[in-house]
Each structure stands twice: as structure tokens, then as C-alpha cells.
Protein backbone atom coordinates (compact mmCIF):
# COMPACT_ATOMS: atom_id res chain seq x y z
CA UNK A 1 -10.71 12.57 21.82
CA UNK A 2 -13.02 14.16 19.44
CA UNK A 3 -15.64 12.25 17.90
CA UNK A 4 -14.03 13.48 14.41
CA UNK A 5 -11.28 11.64 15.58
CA UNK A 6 -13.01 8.80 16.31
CA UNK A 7 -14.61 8.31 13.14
CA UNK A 8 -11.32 8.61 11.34
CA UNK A 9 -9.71 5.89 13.27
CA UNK A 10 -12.96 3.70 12.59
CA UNK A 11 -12.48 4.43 9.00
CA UNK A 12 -8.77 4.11 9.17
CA UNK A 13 -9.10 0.72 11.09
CA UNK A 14 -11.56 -0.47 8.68
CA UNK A 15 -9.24 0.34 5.54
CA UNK A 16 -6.18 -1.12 7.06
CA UNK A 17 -8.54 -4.84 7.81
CA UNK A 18 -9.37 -4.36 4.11
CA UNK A 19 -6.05 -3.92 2.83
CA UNK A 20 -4.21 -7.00 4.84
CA UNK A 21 -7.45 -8.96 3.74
CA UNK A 22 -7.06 -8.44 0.08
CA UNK A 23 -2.96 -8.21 0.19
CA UNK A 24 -3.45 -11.57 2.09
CA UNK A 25 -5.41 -12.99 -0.39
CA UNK A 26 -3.66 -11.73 -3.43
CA UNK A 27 -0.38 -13.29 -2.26
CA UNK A 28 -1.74 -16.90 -1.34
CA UNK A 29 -2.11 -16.74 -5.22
CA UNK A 30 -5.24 -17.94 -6.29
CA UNK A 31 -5.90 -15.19 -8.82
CA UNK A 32 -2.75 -14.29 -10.32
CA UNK A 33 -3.81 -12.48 -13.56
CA UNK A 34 -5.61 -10.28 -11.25
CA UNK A 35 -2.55 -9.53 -8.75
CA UNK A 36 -1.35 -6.07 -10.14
CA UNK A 37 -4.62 -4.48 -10.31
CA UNK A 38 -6.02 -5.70 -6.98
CA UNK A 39 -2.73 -4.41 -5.61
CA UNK A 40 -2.64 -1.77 -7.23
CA UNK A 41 -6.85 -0.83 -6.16
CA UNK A 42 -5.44 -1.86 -2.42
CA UNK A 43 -2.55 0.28 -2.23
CA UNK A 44 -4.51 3.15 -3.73
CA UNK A 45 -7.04 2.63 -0.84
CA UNK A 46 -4.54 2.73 1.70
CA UNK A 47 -2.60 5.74 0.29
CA UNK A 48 -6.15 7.60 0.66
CA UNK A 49 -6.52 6.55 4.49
CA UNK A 50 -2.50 7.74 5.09
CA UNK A 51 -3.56 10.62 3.28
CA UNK A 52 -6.62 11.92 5.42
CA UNK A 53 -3.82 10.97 8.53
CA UNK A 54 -1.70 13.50 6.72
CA UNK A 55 -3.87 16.05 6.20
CA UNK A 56 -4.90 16.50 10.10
CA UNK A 57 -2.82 17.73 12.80
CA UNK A 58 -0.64 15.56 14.31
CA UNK A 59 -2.07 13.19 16.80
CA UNK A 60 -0.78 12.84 20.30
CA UNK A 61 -1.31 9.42 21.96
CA UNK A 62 -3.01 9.26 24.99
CA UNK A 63 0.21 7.36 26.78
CA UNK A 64 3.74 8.65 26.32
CA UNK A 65 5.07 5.41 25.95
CA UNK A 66 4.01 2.79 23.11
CA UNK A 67 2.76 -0.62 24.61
CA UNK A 68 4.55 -3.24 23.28
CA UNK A 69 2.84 -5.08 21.00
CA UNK A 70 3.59 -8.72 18.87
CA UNK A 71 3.58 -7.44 14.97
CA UNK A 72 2.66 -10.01 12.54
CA UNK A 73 5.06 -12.30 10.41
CA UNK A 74 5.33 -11.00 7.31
CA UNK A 75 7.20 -13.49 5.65
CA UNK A 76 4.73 -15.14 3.45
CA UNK A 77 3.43 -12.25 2.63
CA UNK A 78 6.61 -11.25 1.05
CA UNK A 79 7.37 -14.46 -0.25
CA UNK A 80 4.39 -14.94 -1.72
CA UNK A 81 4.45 -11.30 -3.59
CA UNK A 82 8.02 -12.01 -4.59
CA UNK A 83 6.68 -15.22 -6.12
CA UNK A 84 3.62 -13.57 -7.88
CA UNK A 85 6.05 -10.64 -9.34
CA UNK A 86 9.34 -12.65 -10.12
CA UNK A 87 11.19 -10.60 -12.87
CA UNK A 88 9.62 -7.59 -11.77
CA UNK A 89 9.88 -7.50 -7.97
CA UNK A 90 12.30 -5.44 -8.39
CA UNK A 91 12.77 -1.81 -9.19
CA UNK A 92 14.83 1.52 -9.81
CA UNK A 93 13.62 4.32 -7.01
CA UNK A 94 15.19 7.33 -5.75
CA UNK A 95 16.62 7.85 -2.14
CA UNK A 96 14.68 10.97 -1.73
CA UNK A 97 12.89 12.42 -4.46
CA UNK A 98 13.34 16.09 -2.86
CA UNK A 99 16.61 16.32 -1.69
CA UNK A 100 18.42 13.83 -3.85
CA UNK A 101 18.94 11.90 -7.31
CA UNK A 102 20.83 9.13 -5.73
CA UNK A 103 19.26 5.76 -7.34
CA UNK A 104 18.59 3.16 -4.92
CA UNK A 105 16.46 -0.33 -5.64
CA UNK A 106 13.16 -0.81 -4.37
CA UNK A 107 11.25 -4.05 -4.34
CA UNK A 108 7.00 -4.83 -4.66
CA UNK A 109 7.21 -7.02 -2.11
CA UNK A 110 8.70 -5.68 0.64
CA UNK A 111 7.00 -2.33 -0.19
CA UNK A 112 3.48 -4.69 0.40
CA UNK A 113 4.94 -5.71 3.33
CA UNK A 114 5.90 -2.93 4.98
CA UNK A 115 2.44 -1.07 4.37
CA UNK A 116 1.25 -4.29 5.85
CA UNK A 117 2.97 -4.63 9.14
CA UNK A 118 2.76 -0.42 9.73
CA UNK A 119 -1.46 -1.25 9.03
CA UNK A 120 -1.47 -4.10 11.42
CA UNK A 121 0.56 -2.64 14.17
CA UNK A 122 -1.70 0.39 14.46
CA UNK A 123 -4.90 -2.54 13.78
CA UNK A 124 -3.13 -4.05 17.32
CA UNK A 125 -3.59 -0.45 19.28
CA UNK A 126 -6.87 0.06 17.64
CA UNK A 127 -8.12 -3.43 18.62
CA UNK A 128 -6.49 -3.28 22.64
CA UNK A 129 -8.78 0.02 22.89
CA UNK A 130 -5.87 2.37 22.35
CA UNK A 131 -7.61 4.77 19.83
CA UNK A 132 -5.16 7.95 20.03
CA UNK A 133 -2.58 5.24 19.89
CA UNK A 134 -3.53 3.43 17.00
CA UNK A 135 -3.88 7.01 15.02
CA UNK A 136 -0.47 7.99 16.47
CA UNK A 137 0.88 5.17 14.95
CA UNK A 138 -0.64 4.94 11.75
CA UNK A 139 -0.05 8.92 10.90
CA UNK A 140 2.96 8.41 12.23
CA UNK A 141 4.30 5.50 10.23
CA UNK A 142 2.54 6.82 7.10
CA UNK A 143 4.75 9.99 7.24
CA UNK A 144 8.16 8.56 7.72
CA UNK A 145 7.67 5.15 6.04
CA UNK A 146 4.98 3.36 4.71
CA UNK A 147 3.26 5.68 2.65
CA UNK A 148 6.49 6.58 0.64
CA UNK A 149 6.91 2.52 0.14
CA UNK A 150 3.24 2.59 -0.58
CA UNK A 151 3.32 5.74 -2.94
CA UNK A 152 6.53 3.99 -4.91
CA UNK A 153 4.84 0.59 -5.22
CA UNK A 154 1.83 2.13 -6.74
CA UNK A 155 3.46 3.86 -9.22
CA UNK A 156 5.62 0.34 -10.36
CA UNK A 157 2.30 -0.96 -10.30
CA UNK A 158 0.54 1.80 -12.63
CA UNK A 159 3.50 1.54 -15.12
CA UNK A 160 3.60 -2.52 -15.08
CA UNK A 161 -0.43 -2.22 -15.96
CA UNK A 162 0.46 0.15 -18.53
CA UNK A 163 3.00 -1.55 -20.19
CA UNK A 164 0.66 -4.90 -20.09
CA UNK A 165 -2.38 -2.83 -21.41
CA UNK A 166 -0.48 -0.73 -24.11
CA UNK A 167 2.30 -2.17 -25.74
CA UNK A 168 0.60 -3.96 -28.24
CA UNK A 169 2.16 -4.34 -31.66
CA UNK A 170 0.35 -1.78 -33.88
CA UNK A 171 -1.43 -4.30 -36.13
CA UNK A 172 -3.50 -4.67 -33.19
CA UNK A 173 -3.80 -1.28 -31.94
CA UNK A 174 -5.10 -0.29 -35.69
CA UNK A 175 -7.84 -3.29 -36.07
CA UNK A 176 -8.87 -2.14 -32.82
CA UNK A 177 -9.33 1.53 -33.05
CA UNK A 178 -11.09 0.49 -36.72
CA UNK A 179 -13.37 -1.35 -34.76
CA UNK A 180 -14.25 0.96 -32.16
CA UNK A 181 -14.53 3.98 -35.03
CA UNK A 182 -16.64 1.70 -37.20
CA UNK A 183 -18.80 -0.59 -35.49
């Protein structure tokens, strides 16, 4: 393996530990005002590792066949999203945004959860030595799941922050732009 390679799965290994850490802590719920940002910050972060895995050729694992490997619980984790975002867990996404307009739902939670268990199953290959493994997985898993759940929660997110940040009644808006113009 080159040592290119190696650095990326460092990186990538060290960006997947950061993302369960903070998705982790974000769902135990002691800082719910803070929830859709720091989600939002943590999928962003992990959208930029899937996309440098994107970007490179495709990896080939060192071992043709995957060891098997015990993946995480992610129950709480999607419990405890469901119960930060209740009333908006829940959104409208599209099957496939390239070859279809078929609506489908989508949900925060299990979108955080699936970017979580993909992260930590390529974390259990990195940890067990299996480098080309853990890459393999991760690229892999980024390209036919987790990064389109990731890339769809993120944009919920963006649009929920939005809405929270911008739809003020215009009263407001006005005093403050008066404000800012004349200070």
C-alpha cells in the first residue's frame, strides 16, 4: 500500500472517531439548541472524508473476503436523534435524484445512523490492522450508501437552520438591518 494511501486512511479513521464522538454526544442530549448545527458541522466533515474516498481510484482490499466483524448498536443513537428532532425527523427525498422523480421519505435519524455504523465498521478494519480493508469499506459504503444518506441529511439540516435563522417576522428583520446600517 502506498504511503498516500496510508495517510488517507489515518485521516479517514481519524474523521470517522470524530464524527461517532460528536454524533454520540449530540444524541445523549445535553446540548440540544446546539444539535442541528453540530450535526450539521459533523456531517459536513464526514461528507469531505467520503469525498477524498471518491475522488481516488477504487481501493482493492488486501483479502478477497471481508472478516466478519460485530457492528455497533445503533439504536440509541437513533432514538436519541429521533427524540432531539421530533416533528422534523422526518422528510420528503427523492429515490434517485438522476434517474427518477419518484418521492420517497427520508428520516434525520436513521440517515445519522447509517453514516454511523458504515464509519464504525470500516473504524473495526482500520483498528484489527486491516488498512486496505478499512478504505475498501469506507469508499465503498460511501458510494452506494452512506454518503447519499449523509448528503440528504445535510441538506434537511441546512434548510431547518435556515428556516430557524431567517424567518423572522419583518418588524424584526427591519430594526435589525437599521441597526447594523446605523450603528
Amino acid at each position: 500500500m502506498s504511503d498516500d494511501l496510508r495517510v488517507l486512511a489515518e485521516e479517514s479513521a481519524n474523521d470517522a472517531r470524530h464524527y461517532l464522538t460528536t454524533v454520540i454526544e449530540v444524541a445523549s442530549g445535553t446540548a440540544p439548541d446546539a444539535a442541528i448545527p453540530i450535526t450539521l458541522l459533523a456531517l459536513s466533515q464526514a461528507l469531505v472524508m467520503g469525498a477524498r474516498l471518491g475522488a481516488i481510484q477504487d481501493v482493492v482490499p488486501a483479502e478477497r473476503f471481508e472478516p466478519d466483524l460485530t457492528d455497533p448498536e445503533l439504536d440509541p443513537l437513533r432514538t436519541g436523534f429521533a427524540n432531539l428532532f421530533e416533528g422534523l425527523d422526518e422528510y420528503a427525498d427523492l429515490v434517485d435524484p438522476v434517474t427518477s422523480t419518484e418521492l420517497t421519505t427520508g428520516s434525520l435519524s436513521n440517515d445519522v445512523s447509517v453514516v454511523a455504523g458504515a464509519l464504525s465498521h470500516g473504524l473495526g478494519h482500520y483498528d484489527a490492522g486491516r488498512i486496505s480493508e478499512a478504505l475498501w469499506w469506507w469508499q465503498f459504503s460511501y458510494l452506494s450508501d452512506w454518503g447519499e444518506r449523509a448528503a440528504s441529511a445535510l441538506r434537511v439540516l441546512q434548510s431547518l437552520l435556515g428556516h430557524i435563522r431567517l424567518d423572522a417576522d419583518e418588524e424584526t428583520i427591519s430594526e435589525a438591518e437599521f441597526d447594523a446600517l446605523h450603528p
